[in-house]
N, C-alpha and C. Protein backbone atom coordinates (compact mmCIF):
# COMPACT_ATOMS: atom_id res chain seq x y z
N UNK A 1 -10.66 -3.62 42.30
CA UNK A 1 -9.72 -4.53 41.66
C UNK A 1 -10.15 -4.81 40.21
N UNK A 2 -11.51 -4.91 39.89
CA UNK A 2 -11.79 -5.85 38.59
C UNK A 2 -12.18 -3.97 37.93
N UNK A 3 -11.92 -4.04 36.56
CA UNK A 3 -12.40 -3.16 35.96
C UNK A 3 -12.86 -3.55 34.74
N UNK A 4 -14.00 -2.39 33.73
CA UNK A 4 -14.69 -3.03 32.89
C UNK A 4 -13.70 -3.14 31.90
N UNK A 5 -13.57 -4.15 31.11
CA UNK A 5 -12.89 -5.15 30.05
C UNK A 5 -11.91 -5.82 30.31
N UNK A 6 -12.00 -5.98 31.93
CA UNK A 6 -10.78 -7.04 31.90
C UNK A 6 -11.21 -8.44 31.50
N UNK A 7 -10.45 -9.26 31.53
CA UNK A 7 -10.57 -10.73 30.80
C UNK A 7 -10.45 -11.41 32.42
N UNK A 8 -11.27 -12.43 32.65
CA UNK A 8 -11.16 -13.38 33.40
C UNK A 8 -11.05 -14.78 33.04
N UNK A 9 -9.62 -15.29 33.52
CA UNK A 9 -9.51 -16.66 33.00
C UNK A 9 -9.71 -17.55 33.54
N UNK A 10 -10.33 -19.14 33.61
CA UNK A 10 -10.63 -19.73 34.47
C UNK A 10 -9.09 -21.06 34.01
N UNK A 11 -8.99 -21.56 35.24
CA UNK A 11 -8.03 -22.27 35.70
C UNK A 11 -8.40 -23.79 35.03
N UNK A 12 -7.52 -24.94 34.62
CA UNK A 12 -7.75 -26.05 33.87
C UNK A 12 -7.67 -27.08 34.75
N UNK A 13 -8.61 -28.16 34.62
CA UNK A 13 -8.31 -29.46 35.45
C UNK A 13 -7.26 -30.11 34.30
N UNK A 14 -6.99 -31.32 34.87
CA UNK A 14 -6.10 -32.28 34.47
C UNK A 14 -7.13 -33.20 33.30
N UNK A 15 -8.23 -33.24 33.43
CA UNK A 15 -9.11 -34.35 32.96
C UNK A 15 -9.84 -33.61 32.29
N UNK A 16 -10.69 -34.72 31.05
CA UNK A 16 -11.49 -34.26 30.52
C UNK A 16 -11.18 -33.45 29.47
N UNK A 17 -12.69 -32.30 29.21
CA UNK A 17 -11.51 -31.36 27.58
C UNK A 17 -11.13 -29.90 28.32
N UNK A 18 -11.54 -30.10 29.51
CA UNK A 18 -10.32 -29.16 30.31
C UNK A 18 -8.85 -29.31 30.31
N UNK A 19 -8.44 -30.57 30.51
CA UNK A 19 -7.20 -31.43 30.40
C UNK A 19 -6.80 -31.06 28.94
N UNK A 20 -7.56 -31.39 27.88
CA UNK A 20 -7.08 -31.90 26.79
C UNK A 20 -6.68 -30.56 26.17
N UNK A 21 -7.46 -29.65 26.60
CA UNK A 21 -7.15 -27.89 25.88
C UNK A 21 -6.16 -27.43 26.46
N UNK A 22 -5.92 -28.01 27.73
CA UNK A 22 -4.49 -27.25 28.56
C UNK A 22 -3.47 -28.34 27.64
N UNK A 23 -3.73 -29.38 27.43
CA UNK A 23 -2.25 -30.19 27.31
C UNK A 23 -1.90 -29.76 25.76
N UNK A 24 -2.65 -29.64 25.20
CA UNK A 24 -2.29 -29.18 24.01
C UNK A 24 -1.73 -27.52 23.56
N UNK A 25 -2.31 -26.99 24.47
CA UNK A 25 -2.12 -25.11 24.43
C UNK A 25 -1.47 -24.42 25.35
N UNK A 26 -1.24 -25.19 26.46
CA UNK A 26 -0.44 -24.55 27.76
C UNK A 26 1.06 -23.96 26.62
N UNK A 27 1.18 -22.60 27.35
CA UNK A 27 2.41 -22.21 26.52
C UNK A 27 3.27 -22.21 27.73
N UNK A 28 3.00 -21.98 29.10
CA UNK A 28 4.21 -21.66 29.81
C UNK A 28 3.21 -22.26 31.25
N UNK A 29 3.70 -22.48 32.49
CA UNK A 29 3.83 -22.97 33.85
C UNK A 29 2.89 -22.15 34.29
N UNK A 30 2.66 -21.12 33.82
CA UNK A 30 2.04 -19.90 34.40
C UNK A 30 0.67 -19.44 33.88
N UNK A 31 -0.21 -20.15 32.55
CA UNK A 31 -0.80 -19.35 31.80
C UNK A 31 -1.30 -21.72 31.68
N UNK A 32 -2.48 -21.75 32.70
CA UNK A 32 -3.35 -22.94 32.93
C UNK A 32 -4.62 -22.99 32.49
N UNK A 33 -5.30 -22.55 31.22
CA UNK A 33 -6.41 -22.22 31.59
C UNK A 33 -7.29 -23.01 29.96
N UNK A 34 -8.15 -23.44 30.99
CA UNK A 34 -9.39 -23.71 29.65
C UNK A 34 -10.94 -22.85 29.39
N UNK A 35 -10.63 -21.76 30.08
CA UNK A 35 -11.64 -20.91 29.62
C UNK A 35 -11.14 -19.44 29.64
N UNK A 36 -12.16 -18.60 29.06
CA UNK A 36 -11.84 -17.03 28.59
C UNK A 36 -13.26 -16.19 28.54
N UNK A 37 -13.22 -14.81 29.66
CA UNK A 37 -14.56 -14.27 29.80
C UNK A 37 -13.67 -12.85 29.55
N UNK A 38 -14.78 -12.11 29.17
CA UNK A 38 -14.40 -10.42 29.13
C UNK A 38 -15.66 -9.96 30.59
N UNK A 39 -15.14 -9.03 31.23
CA UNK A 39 -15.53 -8.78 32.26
C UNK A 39 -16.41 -7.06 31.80
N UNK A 40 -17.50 -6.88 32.48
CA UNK A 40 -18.22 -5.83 32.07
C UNK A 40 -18.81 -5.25 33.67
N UNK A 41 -18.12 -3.86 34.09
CA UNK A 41 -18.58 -3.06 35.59
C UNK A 41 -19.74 -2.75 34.53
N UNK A 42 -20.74 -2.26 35.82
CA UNK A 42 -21.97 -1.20 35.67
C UNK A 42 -22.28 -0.65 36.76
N UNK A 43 -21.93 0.27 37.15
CA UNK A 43 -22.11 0.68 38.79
C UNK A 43 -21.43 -0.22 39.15
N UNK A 44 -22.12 -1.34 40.76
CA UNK A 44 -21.40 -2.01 41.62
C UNK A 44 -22.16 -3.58 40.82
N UNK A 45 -22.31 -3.31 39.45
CA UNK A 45 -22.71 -5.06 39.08
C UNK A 45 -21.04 -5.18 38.48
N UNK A 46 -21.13 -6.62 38.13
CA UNK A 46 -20.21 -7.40 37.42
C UNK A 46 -20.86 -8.52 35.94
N UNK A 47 -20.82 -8.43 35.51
CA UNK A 47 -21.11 -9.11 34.72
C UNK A 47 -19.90 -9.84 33.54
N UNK A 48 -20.42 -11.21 33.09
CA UNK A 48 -19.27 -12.28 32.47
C UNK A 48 -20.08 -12.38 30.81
N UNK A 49 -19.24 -11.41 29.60
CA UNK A 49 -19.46 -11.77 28.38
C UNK A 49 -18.52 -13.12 28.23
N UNK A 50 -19.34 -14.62 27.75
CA UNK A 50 -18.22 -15.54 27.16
C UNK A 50 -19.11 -16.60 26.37
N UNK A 51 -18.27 -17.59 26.00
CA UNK A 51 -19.23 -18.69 25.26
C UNK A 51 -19.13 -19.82 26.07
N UNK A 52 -19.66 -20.60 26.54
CA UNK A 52 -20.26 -21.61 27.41
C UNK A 52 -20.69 -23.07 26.80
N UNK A 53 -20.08 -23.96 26.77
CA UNK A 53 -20.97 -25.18 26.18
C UNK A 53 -22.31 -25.15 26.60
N UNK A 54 -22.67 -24.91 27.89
CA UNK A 54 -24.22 -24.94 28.65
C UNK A 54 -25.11 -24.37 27.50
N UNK A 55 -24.86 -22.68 27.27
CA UNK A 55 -25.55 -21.99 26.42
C UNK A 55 -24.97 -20.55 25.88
N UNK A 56 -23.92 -21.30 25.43
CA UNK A 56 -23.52 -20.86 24.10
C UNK A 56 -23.19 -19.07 24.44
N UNK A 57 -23.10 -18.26 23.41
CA UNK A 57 -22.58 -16.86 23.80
C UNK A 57 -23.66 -16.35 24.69
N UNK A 58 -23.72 -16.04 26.02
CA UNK A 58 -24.32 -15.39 27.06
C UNK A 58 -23.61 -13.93 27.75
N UNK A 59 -23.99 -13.35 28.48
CA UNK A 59 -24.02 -12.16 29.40
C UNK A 59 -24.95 -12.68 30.14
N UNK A 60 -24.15 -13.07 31.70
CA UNK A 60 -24.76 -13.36 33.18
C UNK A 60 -23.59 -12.94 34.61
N UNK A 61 -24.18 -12.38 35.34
CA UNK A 61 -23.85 -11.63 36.66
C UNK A 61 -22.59 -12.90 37.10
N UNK A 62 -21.56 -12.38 37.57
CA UNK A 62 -20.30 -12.67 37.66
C UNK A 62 -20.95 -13.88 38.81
N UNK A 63 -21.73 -13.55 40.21
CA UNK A 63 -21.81 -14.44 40.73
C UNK A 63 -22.12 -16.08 40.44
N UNK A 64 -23.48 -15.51 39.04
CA UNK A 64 -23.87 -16.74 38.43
C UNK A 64 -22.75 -17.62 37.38
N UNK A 65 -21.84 -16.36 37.47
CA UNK A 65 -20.77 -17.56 36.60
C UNK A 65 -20.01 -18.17 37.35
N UNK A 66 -19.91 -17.90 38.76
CA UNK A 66 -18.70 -18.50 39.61
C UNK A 66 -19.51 -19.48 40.41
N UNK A 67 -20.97 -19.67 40.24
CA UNK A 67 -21.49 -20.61 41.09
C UNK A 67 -22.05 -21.78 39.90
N UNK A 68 -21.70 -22.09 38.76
CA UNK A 68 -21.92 -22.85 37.96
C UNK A 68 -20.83 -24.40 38.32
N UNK A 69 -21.55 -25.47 38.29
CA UNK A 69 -20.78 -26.79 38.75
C UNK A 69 -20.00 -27.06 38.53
N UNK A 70 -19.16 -26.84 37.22
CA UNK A 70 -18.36 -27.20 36.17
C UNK A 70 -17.13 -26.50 36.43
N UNK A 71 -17.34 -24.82 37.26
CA UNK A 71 -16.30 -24.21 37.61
C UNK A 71 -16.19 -23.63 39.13
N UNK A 72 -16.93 -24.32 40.23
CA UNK A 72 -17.18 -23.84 41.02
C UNK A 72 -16.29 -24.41 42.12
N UNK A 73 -15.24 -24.62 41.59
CA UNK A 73 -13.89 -24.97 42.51
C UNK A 73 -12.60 -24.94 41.28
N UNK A 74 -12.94 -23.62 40.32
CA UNK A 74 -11.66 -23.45 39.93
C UNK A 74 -10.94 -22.25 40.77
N UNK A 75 -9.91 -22.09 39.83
CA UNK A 75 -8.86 -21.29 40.07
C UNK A 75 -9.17 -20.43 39.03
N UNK A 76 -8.96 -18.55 39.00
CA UNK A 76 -9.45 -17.48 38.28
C UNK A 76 -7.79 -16.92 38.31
N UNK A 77 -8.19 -16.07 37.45
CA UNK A 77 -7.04 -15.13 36.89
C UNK A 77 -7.65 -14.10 36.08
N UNK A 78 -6.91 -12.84 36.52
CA UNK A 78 -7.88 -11.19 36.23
C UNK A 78 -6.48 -11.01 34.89
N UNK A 79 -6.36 -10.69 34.15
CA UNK A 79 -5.50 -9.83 33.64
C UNK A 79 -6.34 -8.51 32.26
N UNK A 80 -5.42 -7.86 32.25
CA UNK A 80 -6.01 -6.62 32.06
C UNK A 80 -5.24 -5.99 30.63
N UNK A 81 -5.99 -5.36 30.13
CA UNK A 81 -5.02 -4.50 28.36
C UNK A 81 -4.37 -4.05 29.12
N UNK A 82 -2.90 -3.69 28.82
CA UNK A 82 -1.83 -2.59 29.01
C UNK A 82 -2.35 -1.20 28.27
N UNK A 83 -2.38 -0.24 29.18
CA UNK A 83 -2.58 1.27 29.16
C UNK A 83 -2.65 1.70 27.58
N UNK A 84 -1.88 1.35 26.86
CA UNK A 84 -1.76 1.11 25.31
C UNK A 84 -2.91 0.83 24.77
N UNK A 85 -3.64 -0.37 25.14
CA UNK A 85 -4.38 -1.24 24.50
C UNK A 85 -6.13 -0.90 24.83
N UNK A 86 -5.93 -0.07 26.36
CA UNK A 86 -7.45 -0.05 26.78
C UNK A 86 -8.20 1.20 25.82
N UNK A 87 -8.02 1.82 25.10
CA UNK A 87 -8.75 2.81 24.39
C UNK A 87 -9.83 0.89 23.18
N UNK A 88 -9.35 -0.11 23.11
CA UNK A 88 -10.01 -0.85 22.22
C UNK A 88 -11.53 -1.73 23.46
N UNK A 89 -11.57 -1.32 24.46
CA UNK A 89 -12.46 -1.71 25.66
C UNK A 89 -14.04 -1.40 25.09
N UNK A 90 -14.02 -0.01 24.94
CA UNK A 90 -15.46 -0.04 24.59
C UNK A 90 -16.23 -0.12 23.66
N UNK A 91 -15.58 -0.25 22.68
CA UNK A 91 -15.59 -1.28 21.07
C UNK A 91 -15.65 -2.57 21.53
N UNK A 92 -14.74 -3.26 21.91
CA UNK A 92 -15.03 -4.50 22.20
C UNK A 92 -16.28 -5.15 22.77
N UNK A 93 -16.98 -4.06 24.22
CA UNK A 93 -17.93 -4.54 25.12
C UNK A 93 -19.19 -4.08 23.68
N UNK A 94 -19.29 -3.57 23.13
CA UNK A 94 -20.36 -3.09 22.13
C UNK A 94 -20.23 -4.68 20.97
N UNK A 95 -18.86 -4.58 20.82
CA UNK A 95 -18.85 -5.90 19.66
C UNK A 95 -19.55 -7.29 19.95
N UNK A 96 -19.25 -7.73 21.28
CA UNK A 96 -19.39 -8.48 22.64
C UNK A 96 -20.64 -8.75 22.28
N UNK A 97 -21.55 -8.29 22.36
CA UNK A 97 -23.59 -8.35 22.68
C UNK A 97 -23.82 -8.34 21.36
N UNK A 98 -23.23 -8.51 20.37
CA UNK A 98 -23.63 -8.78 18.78
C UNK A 98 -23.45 -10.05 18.64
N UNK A 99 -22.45 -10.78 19.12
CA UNK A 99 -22.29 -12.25 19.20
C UNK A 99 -23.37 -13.01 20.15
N UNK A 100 -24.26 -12.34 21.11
CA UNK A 100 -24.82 -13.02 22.58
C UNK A 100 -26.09 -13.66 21.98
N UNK A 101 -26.37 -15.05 22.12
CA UNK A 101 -26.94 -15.99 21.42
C UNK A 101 -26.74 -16.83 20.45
N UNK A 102 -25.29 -16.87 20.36
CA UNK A 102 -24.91 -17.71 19.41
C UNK A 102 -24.78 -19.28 19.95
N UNK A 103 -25.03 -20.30 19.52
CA UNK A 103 -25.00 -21.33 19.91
C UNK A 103 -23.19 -21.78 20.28
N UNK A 104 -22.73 -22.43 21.13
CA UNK A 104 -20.90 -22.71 21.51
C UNK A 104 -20.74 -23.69 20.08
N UNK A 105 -19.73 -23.37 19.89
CA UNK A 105 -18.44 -24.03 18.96
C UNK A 105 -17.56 -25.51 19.19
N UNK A 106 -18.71 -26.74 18.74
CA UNK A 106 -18.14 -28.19 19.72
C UNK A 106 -16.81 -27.83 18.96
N UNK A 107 -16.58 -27.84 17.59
CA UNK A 107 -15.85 -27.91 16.44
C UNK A 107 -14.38 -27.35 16.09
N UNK A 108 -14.62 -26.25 17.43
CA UNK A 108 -13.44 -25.15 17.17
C UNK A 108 -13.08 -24.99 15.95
N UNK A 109 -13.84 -25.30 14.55
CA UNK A 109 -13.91 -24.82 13.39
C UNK A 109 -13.82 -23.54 13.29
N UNK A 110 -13.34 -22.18 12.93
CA UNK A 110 -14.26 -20.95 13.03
C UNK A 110 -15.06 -21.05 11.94
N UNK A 111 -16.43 -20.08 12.56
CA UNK A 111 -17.63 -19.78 11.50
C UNK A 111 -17.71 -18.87 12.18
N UNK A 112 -18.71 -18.29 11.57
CA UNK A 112 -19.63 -16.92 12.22
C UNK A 112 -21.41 -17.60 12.22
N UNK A 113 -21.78 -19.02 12.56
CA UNK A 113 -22.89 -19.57 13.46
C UNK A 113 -22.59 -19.64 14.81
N UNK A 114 -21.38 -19.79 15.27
CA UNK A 114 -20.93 -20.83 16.84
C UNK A 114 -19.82 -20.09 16.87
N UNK A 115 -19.79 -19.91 18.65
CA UNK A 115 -18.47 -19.78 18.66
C UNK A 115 -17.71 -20.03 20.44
N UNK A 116 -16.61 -20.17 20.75
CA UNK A 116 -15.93 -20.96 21.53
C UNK A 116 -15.50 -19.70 22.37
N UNK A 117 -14.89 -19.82 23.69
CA UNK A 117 -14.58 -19.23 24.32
C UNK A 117 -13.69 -17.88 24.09
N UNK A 118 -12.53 -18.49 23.98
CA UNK A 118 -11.38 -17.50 23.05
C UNK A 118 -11.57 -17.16 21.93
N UNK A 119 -12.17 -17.61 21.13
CA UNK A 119 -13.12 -17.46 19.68
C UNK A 119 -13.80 -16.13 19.83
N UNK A 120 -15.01 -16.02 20.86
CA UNK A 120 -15.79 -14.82 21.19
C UNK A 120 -14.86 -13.51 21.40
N UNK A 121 -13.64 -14.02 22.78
CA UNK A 121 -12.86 -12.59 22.61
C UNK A 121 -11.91 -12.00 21.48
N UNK A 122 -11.27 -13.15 21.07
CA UNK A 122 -10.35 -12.87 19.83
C UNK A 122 -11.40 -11.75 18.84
N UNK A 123 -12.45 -12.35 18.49
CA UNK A 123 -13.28 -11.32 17.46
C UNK A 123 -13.91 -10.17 18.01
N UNK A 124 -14.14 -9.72 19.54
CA UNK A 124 -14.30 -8.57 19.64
C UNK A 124 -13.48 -7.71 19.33
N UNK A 125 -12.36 -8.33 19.59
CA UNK A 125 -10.68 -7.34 20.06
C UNK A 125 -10.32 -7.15 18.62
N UNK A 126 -10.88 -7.98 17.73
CA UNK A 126 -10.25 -7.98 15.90
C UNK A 126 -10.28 -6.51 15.69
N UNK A 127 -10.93 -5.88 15.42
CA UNK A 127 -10.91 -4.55 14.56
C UNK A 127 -9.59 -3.73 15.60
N UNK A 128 -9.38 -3.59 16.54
CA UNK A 128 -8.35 -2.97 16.92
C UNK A 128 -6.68 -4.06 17.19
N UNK A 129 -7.18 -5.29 16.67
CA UNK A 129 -5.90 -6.51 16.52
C UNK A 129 -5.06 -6.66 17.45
N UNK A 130 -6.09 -6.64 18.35
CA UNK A 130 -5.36 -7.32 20.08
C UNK A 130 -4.70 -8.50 20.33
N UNK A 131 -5.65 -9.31 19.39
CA UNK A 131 -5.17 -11.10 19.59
C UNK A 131 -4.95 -11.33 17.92
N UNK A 132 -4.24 -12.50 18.06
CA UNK A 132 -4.07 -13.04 16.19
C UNK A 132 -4.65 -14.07 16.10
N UNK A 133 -5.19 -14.82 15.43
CA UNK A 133 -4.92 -16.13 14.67
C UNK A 133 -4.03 -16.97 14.76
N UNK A 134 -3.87 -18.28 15.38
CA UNK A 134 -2.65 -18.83 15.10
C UNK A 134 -2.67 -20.60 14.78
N UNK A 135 -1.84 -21.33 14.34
CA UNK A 135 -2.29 -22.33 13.66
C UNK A 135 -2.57 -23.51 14.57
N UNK A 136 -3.91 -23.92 14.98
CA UNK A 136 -4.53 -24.58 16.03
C UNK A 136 -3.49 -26.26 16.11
N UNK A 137 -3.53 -26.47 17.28
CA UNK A 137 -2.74 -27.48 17.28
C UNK A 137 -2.87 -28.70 18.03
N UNK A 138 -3.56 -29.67 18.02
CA UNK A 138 -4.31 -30.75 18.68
C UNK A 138 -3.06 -32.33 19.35
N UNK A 139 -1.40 -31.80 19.39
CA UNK A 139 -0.76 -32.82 19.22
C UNK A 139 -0.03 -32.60 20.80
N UNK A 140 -0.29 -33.79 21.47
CA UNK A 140 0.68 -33.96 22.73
C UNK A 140 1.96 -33.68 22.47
N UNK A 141 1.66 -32.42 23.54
CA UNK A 141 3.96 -32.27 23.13
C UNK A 141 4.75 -32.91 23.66
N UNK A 142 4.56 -34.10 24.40
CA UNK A 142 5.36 -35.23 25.02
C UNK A 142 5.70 -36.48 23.74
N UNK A 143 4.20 -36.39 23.06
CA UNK A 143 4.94 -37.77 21.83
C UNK A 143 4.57 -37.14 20.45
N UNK A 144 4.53 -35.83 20.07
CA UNK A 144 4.13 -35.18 18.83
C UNK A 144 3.21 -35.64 18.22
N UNK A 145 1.94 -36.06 18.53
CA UNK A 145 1.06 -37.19 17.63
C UNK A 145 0.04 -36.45 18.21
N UNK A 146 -1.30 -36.80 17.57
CA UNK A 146 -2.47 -36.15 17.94
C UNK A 146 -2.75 -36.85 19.31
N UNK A 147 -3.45 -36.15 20.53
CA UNK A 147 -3.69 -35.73 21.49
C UNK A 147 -5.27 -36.82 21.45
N UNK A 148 -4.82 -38.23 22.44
CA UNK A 148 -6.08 -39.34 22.39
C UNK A 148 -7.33 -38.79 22.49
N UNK A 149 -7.24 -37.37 23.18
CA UNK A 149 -8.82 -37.46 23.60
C UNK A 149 -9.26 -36.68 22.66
N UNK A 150 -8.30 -35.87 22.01
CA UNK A 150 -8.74 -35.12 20.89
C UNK A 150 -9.16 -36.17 19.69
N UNK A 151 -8.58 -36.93 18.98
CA UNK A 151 -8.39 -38.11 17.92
C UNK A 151 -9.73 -38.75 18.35
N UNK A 152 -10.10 -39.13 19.74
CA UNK A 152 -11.85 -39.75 19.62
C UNK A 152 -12.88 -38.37 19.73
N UNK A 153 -12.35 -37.88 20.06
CA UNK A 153 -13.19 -36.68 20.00
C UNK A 153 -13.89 -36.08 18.59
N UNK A 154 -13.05 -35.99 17.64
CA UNK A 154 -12.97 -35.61 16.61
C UNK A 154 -13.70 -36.86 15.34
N UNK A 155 -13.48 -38.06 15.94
CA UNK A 155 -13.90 -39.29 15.27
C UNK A 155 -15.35 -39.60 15.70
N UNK A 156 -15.67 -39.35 16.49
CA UNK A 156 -17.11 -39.10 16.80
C UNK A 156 -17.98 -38.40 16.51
N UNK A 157 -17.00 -37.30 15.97
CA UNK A 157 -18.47 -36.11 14.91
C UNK A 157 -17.75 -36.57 13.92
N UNK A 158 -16.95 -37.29 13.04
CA UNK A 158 -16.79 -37.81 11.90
C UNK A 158 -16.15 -36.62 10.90
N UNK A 159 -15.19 -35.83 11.92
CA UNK A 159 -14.65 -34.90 11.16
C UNK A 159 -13.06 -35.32 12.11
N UNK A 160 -12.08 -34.61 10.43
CA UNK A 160 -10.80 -34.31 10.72
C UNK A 160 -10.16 -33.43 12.05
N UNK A 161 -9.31 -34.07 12.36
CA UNK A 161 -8.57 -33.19 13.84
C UNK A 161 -7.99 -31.95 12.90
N UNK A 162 -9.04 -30.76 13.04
CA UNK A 162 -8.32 -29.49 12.61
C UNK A 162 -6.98 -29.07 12.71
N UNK A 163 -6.04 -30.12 12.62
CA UNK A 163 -4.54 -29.41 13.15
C UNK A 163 -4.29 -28.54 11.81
N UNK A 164 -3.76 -27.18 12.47
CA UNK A 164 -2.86 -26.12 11.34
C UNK A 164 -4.65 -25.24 11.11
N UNK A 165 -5.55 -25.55 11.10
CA UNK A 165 -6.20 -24.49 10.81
C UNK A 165 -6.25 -23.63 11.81
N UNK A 166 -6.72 -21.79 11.58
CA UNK A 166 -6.27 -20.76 12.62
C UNK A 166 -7.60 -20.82 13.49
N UNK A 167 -7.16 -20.41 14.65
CA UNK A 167 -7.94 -20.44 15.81
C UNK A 167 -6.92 -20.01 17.18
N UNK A 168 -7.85 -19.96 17.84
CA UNK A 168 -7.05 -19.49 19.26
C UNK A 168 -7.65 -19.93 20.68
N UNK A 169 -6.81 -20.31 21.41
CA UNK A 169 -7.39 -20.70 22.66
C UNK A 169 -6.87 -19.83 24.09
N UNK A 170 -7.24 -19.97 24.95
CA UNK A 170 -7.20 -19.17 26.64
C UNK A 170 -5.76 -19.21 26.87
N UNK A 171 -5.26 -20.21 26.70
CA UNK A 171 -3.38 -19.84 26.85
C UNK A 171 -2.62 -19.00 25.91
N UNK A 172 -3.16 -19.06 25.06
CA UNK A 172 -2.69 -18.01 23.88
C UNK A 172 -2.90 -17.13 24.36
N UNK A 173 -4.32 -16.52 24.64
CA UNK A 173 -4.45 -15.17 24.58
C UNK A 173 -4.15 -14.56 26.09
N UNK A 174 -3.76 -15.72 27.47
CA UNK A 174 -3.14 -15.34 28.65
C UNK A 174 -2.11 -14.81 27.97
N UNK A 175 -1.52 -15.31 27.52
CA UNK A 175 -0.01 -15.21 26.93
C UNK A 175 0.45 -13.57 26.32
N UNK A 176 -0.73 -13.31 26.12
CA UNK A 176 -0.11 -12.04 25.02
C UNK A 176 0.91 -11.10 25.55
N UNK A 177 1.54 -9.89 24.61
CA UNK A 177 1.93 -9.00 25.53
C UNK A 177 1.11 -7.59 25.74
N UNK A 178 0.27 -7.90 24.98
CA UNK A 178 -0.87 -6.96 25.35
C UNK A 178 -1.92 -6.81 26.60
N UNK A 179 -1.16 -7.89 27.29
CA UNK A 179 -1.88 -8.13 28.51
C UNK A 179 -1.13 -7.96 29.67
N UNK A 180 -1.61 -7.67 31.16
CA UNK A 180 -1.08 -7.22 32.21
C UNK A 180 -1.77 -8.16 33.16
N UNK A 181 -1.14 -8.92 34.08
CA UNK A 181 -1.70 -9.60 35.27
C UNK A 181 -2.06 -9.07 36.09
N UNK A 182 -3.46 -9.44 36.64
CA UNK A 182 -4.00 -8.35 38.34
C UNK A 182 -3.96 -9.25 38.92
N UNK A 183 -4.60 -10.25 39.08
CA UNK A 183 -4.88 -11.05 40.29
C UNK A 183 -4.81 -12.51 39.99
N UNK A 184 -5.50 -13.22 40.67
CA UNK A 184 -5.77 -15.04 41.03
C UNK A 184 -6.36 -14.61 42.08
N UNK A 185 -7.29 -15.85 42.14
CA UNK A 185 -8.19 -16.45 43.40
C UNK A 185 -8.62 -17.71 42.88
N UNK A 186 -8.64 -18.21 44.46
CA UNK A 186 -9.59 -19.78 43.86
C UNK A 186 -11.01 -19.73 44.68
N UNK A 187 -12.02 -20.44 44.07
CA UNK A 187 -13.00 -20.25 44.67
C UNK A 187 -13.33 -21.42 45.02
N UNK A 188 -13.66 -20.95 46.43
CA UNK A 188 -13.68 -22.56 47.10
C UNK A 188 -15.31 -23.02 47.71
């Protein structure tokens, strides 16, 4: 089922900045998610390239990512490049381990010190322009105003709510059409 460079997405709670990244980025009913991994076969291993608040850009064995506390009763989602798109796979997994040790991205600023979940894949996939840039957006779409948990969030490191600067998050890049759905599971 899983093959090397598929993307594994992890599923969003309601709360927290799980909550707050879905309420702001959910594009459709279907595409829930506050995290983003590129998936790497080797023989019969699995392994999870992503960025992690814990520690930051890593490569660790699929089991150790599905038994971590934080996600160890989400909901997953496999989707995969369209036939088109997979010749950019093994560029990417090479681009992938040039980023591994970077400290996570509280800021969703982009730099090239830190970097954030969808952040990590968006820039592998860059040189063959899988994913775009698009203008980050921190505002509840129920009352158009910045997003409470974002607004203290942001007031606490004593910086501006980045709205309109480019960046990208896990619903975006579910979203693409460069992408093909395989599966779901929840892990219970």
């Amino acid at each position: 089922m899983i093959e090397n460079g598929d993307l594994l997405f992890v599923g969003a709670s309601n709360e927290n900045l799980s909550g707050a990244i879905d309420r702001v980025t959910q594009t459709n009913s279907s595409t829930n998610f506050d995290h983003v991994a590129l998936l790497e076969v080797i023989d019969d291993s699995i392994f999870v390239l992503h960025a992690n608040t814990r520690n930051g850009s890593v490569r660790e064995p699929l089991n150790s990512f599905l038994s971590h506390d934080s996600i160890s009763q989400k909901q997953y989602a496999v989707y995969r490049l369209k036939p088109a798109y997979q010749a950019a796979i093994p560029a990417a997994l090479v681009e992938a381990k040039k980023w591994l040790g970077l400290p996570y991205n509280f800021t969703y600023i982009l730099n090239d010190e830190s970097l954030y979940c969808s952040d990590l894949i968006e820039r592998i996939f860059r040189a063959d322009q899988i994913f775009t840039l698009e203008p980050m957006t921190f505002l509840d779409p129920a009352t158009q105003k910045t997003d409470t948990f974002w607004a203290n969030y942001y007031f606490k490191m004593n910086l501006e709510v980045p709205e309109g600067l480019p960046g990208c998050n896990p619903n975006g890049l579910a979203a693409s059409d460069k992408l093909e759905f395989v599966a779901q599971w929840k892990n219970l």
